[in-house]
N, C-alpha and C. Protein backbone atom coordinates (compact mmCIF):
# COMPACT_ATOMS: atom_id res chain seq x y z
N UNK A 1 -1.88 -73.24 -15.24
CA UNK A 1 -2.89 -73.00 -14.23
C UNK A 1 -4.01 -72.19 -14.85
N UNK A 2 -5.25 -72.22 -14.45
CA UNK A 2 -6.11 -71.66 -14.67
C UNK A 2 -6.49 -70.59 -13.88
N UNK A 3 -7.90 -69.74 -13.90
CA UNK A 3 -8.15 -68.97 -13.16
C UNK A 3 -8.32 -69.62 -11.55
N UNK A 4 -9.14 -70.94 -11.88
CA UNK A 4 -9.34 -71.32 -10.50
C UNK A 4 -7.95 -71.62 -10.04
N UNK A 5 -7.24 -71.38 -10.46
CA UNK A 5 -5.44 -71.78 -9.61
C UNK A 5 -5.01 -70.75 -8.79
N UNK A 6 -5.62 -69.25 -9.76
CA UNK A 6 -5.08 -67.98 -9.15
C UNK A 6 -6.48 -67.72 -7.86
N UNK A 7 -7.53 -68.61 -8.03
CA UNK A 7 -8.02 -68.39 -7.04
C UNK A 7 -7.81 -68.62 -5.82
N UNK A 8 -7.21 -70.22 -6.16
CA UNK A 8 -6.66 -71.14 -4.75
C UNK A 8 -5.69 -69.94 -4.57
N UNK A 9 -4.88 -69.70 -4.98
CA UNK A 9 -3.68 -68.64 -4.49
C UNK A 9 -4.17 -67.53 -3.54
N UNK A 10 -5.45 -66.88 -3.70
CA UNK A 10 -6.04 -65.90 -3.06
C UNK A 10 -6.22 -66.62 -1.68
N UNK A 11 -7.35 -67.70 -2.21
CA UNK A 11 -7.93 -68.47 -1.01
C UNK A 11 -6.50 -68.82 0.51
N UNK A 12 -5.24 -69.34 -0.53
CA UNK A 12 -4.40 -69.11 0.77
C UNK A 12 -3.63 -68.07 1.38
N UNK A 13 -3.95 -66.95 0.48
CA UNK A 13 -3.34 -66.11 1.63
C UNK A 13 -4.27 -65.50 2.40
N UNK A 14 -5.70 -65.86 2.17
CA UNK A 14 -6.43 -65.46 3.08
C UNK A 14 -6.78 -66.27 3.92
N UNK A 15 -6.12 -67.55 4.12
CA UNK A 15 -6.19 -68.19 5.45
C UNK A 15 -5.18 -67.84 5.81
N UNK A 16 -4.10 -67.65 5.36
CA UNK A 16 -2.90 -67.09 6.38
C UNK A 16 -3.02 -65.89 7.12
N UNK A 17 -4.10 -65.08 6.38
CA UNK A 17 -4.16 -63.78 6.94
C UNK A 17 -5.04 -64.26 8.24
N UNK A 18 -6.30 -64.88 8.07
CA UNK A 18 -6.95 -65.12 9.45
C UNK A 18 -6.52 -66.91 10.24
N UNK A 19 -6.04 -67.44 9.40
CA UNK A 19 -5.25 -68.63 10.33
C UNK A 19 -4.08 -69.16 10.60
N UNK A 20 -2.76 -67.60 10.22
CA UNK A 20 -1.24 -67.96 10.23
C UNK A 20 -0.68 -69.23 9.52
N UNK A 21 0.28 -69.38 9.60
CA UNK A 21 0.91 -70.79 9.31
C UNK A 21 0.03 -71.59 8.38
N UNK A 22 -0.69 -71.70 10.18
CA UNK A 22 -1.15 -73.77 9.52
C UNK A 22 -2.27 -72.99 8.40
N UNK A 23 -3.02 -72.02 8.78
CA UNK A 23 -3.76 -71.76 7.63
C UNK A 23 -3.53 -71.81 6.22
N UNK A 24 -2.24 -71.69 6.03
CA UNK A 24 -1.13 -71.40 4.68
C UNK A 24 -1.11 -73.16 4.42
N UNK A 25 -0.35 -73.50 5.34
CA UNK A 25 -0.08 -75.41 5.32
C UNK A 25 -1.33 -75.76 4.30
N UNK A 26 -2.53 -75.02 5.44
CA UNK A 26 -3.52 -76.60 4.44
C UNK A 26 -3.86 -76.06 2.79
N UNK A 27 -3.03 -75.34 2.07
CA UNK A 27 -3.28 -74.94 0.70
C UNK A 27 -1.81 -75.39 0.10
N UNK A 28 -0.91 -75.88 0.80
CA UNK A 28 0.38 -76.51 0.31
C UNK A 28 0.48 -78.05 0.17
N UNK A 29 0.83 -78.49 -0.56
CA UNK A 29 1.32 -80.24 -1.03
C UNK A 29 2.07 -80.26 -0.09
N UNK A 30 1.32 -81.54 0.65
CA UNK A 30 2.59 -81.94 2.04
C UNK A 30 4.13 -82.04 1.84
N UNK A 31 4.47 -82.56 0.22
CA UNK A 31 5.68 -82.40 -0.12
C UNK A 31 6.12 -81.00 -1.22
N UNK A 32 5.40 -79.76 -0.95
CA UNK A 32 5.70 -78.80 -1.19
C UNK A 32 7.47 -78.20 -1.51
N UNK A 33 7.93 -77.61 -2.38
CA UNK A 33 9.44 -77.41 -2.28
C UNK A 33 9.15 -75.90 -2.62
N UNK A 34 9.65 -74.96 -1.63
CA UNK A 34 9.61 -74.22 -1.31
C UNK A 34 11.10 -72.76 -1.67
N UNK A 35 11.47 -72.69 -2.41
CA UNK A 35 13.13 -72.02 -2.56
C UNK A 35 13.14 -70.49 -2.73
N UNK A 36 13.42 -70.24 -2.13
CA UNK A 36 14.35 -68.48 -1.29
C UNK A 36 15.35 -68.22 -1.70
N UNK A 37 15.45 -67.17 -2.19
CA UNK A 37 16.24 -65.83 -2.98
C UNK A 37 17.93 -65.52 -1.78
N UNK A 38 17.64 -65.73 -0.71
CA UNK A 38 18.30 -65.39 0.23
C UNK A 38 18.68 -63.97 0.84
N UNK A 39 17.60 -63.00 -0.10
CA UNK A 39 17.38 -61.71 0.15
C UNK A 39 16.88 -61.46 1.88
N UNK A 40 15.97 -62.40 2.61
CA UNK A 40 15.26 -61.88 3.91
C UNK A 40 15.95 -62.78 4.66
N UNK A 41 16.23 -63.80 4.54
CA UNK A 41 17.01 -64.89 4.78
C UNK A 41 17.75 -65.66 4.24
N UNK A 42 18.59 -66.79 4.57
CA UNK A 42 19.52 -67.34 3.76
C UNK A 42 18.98 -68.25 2.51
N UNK A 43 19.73 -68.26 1.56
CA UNK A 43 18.85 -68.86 0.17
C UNK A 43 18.58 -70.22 0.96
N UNK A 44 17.56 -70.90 0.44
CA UNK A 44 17.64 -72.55 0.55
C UNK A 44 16.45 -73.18 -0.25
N UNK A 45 16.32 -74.36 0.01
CA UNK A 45 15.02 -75.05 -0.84
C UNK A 45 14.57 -75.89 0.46
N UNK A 46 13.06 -75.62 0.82
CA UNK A 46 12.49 -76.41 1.91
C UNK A 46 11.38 -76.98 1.52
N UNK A 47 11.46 -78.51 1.87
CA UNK A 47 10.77 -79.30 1.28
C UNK A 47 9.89 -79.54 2.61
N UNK A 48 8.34 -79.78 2.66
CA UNK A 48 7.57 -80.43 2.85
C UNK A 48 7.23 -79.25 4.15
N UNK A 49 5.90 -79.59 4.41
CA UNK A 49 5.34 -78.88 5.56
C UNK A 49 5.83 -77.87 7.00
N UNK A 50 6.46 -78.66 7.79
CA UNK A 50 7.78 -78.90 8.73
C UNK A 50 8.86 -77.46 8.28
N UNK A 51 9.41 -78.11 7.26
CA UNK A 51 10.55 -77.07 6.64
C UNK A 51 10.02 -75.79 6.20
N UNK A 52 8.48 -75.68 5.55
CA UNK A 52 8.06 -74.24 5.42
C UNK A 52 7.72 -73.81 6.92
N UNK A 53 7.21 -74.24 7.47
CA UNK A 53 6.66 -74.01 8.70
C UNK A 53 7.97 -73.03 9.81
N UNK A 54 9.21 -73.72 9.63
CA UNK A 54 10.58 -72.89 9.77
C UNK A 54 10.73 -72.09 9.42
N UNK A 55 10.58 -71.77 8.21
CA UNK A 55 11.37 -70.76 7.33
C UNK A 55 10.16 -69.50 7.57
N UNK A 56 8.96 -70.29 7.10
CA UNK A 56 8.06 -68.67 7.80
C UNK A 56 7.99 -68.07 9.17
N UNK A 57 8.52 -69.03 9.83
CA UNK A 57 8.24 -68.68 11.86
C UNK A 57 9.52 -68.06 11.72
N UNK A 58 11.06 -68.40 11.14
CA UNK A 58 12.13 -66.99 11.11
C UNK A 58 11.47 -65.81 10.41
N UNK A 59 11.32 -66.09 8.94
CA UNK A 59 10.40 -64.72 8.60
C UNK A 59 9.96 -63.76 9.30
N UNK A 60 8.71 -64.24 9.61
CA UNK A 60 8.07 -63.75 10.50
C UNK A 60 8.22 -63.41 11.74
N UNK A 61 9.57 -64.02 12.32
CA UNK A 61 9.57 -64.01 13.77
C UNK A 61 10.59 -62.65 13.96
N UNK A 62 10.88 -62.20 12.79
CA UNK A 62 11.62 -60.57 12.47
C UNK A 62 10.75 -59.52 12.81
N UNK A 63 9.65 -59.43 12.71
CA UNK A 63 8.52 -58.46 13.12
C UNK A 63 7.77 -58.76 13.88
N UNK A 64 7.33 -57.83 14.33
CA UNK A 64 6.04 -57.51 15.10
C UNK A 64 4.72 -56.81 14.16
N UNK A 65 3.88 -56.72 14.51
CA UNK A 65 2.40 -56.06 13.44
C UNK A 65 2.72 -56.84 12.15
N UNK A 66 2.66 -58.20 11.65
CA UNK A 66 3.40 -58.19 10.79
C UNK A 66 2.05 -58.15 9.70
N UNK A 67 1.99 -58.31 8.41
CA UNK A 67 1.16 -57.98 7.52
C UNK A 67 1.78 -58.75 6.30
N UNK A 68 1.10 -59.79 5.51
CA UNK A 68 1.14 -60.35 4.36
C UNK A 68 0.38 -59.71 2.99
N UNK A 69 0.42 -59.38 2.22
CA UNK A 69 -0.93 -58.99 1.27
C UNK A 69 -0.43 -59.32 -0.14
N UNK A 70 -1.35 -59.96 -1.21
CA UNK A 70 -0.83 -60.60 -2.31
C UNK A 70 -1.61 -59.19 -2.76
N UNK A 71 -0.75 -58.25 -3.63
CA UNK A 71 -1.07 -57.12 -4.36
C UNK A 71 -1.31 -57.28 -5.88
N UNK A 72 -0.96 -58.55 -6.54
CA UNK A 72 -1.16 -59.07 -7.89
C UNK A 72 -1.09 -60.46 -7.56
N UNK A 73 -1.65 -60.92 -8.52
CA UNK A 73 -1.60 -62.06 -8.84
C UNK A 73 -1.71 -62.83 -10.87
N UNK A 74 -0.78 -62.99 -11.30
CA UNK A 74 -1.12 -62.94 -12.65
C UNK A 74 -1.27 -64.65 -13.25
N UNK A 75 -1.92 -64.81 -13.93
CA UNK A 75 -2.20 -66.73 -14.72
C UNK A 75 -0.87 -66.51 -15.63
N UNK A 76 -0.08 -67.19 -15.29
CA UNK A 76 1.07 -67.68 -16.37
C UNK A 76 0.60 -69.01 -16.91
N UNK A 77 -0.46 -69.28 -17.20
CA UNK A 77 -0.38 -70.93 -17.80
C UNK A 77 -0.22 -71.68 -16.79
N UNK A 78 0.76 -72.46 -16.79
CA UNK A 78 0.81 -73.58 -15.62
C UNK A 78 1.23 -72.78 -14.33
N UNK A 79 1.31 -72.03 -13.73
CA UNK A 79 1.70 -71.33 -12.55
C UNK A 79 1.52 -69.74 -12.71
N UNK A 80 1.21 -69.48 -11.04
CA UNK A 80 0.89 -67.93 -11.12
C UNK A 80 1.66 -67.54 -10.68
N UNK A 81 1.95 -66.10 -11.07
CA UNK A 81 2.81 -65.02 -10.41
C UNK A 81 2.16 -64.14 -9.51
N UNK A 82 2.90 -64.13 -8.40
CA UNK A 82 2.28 -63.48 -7.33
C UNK A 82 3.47 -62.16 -7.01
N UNK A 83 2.83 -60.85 -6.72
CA UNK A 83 3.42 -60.11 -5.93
C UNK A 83 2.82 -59.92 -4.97
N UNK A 84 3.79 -59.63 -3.67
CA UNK A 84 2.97 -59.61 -2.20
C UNK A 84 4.24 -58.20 -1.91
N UNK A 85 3.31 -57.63 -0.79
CA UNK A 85 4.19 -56.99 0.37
C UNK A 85 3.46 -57.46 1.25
N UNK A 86 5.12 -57.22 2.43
CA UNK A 86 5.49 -57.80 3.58
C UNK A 86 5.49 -56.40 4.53
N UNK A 87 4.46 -56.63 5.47
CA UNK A 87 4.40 -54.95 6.42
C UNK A 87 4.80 -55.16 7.28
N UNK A 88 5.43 -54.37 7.98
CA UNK A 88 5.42 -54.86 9.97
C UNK A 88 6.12 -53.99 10.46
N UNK A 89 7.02 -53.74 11.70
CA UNK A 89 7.49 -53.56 12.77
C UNK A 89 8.73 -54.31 13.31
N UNK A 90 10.33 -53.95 13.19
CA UNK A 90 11.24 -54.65 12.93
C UNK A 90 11.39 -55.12 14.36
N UNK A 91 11.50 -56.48 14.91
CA UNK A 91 11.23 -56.78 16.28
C UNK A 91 12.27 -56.19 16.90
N UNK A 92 13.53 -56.21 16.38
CA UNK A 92 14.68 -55.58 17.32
C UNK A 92 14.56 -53.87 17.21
N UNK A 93 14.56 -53.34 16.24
CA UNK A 93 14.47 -52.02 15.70
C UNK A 93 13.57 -51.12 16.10
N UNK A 94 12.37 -51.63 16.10
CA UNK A 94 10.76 -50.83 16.64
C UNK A 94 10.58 -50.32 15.14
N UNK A 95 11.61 -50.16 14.20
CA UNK A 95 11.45 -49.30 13.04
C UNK A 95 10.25 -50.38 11.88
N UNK A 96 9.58 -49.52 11.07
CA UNK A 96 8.73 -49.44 10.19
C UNK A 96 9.29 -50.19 8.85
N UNK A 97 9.02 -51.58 8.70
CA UNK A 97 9.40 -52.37 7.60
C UNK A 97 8.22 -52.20 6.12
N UNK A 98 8.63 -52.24 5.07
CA UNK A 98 7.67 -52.79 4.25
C UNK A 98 8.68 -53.59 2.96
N UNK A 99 8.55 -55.15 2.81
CA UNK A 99 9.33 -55.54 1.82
C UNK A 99 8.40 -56.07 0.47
N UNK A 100 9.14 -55.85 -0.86
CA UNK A 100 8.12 -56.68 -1.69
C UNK A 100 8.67 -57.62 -2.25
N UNK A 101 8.17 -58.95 -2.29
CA UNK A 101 8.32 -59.99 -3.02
C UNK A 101 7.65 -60.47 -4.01
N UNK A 102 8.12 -61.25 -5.08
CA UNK A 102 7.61 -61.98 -6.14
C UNK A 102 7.65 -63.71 -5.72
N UNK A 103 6.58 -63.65 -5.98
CA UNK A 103 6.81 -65.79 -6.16
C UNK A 103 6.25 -66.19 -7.61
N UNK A 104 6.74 -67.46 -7.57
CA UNK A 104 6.11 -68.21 -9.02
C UNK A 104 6.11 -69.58 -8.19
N UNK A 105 4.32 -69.55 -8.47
CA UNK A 105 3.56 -70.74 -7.97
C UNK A 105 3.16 -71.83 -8.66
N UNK A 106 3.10 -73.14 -8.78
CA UNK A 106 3.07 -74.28 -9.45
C UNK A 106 2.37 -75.31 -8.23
N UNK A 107 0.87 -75.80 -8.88
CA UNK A 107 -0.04 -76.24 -8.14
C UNK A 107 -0.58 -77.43 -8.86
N UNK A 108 -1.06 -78.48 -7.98
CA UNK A 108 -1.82 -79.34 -8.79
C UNK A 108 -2.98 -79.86 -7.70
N UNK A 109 -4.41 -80.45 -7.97
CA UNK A 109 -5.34 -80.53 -7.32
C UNK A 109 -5.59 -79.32 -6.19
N UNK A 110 -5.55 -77.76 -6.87
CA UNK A 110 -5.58 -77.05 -5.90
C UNK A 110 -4.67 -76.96 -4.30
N UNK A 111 -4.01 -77.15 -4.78
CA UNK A 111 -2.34 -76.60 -3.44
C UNK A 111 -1.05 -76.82 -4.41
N UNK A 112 -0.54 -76.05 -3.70
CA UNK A 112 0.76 -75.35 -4.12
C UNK A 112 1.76 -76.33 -3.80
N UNK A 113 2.26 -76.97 -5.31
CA UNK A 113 3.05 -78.05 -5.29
C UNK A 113 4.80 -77.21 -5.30
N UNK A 114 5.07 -75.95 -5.45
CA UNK A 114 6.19 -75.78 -5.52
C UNK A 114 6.09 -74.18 -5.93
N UNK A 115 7.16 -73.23 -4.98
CA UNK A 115 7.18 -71.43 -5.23
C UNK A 115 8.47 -71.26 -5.02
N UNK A 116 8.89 -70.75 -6.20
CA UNK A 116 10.33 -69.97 -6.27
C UNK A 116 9.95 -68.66 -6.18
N UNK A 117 10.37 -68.05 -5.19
CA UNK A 117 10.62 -66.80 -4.74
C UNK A 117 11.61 -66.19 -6.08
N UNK A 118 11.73 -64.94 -5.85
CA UNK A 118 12.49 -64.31 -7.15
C UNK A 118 12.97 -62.72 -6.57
N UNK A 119 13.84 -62.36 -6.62
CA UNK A 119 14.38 -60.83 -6.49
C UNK A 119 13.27 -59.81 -6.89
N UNK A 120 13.14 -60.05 -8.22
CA UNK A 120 12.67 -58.95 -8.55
C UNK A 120 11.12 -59.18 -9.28
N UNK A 121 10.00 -58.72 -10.20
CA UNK A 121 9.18 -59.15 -10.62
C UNK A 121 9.40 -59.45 -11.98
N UNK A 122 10.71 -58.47 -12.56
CA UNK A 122 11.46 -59.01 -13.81
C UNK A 122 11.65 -60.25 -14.50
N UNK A 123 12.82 -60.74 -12.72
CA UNK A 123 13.19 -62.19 -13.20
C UNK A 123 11.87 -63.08 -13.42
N UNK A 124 10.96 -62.69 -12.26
CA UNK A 124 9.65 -63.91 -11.91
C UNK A 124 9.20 -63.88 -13.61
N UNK A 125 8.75 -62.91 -14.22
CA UNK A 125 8.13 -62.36 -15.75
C UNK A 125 8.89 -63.22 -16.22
N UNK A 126 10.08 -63.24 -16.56
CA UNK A 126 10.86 -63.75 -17.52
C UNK A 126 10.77 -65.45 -17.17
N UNK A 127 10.89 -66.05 -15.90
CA UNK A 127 10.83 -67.32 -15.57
C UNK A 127 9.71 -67.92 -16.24
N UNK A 128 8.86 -67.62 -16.21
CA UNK A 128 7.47 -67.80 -16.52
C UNK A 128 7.28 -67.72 -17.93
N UNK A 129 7.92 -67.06 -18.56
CA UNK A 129 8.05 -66.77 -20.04
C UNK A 129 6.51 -65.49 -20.82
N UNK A 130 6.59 -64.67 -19.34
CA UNK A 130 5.69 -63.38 -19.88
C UNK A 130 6.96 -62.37 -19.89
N UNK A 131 6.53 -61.14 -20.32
CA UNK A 131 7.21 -60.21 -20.28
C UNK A 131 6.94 -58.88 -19.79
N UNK A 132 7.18 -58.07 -18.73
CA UNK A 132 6.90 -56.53 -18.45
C UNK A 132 6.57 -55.85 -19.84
């Protein structure tokens, strides 16, 4: 990926920030594959629009105030590494969440053909073949 890859990456989380979901959708490959750590939820791999569209409405449907923010974003060559925190308000709890995640993004014609989520920013570094 290039810089303009890590741009598209910006560009969608800033439609998610002002157009939720579908805002996110239209920067994803309709057949997008999508795979989770099983840290916030249960591990799985969700393919195509539909299936992310699930997996972020449970996400998300854990908080209240909720808050996305990509805090890095790095060019690995063919895919970027993203760190984000996750802000909010635990819907059952009332209590004060903040989680951080890593993804590794893989895009072609500008949308995101495929993001493995990752534990830590370690593993994501090492997937990618950079190093901390």
């Amino acid at each position: 990926m290039s810089q303009e890859d890590v741009h598209a990456v910006r560009d969608a989380f800033d439609a998610f920030e002002s157009e939720g979901i579908d805002g996110l959708l239209a920067h994803l490959d309709p057949q997008i594959e999508w795979t989770t750590t099983g840290e916030f939820l249960e591990s799985a791999v969700y393919r195509g629009h539909e299936a992310v569209r699930r997996y972020l409405s449970a996400l998300l449907g854990e908080f209240e105030e909720v808050g996305v923010e990509a805090t890095e974003l790095i060019d690995a060559g063919d895919q970027v590494l993203i760190s984000l925190r996750l802000s909010g308000r635990g819907r059952r709890s009332g209590a004060p969440v903040e989680l951080t995640m890593t993804q590794v993004s893989s895009g072609r014609d500008g949308l995101a053909v495929r993001i493995r989520n990752y534990p830590t920013k370690a593993e994501a570094l090492k997937a990618t073949g950079l190093q901390e």
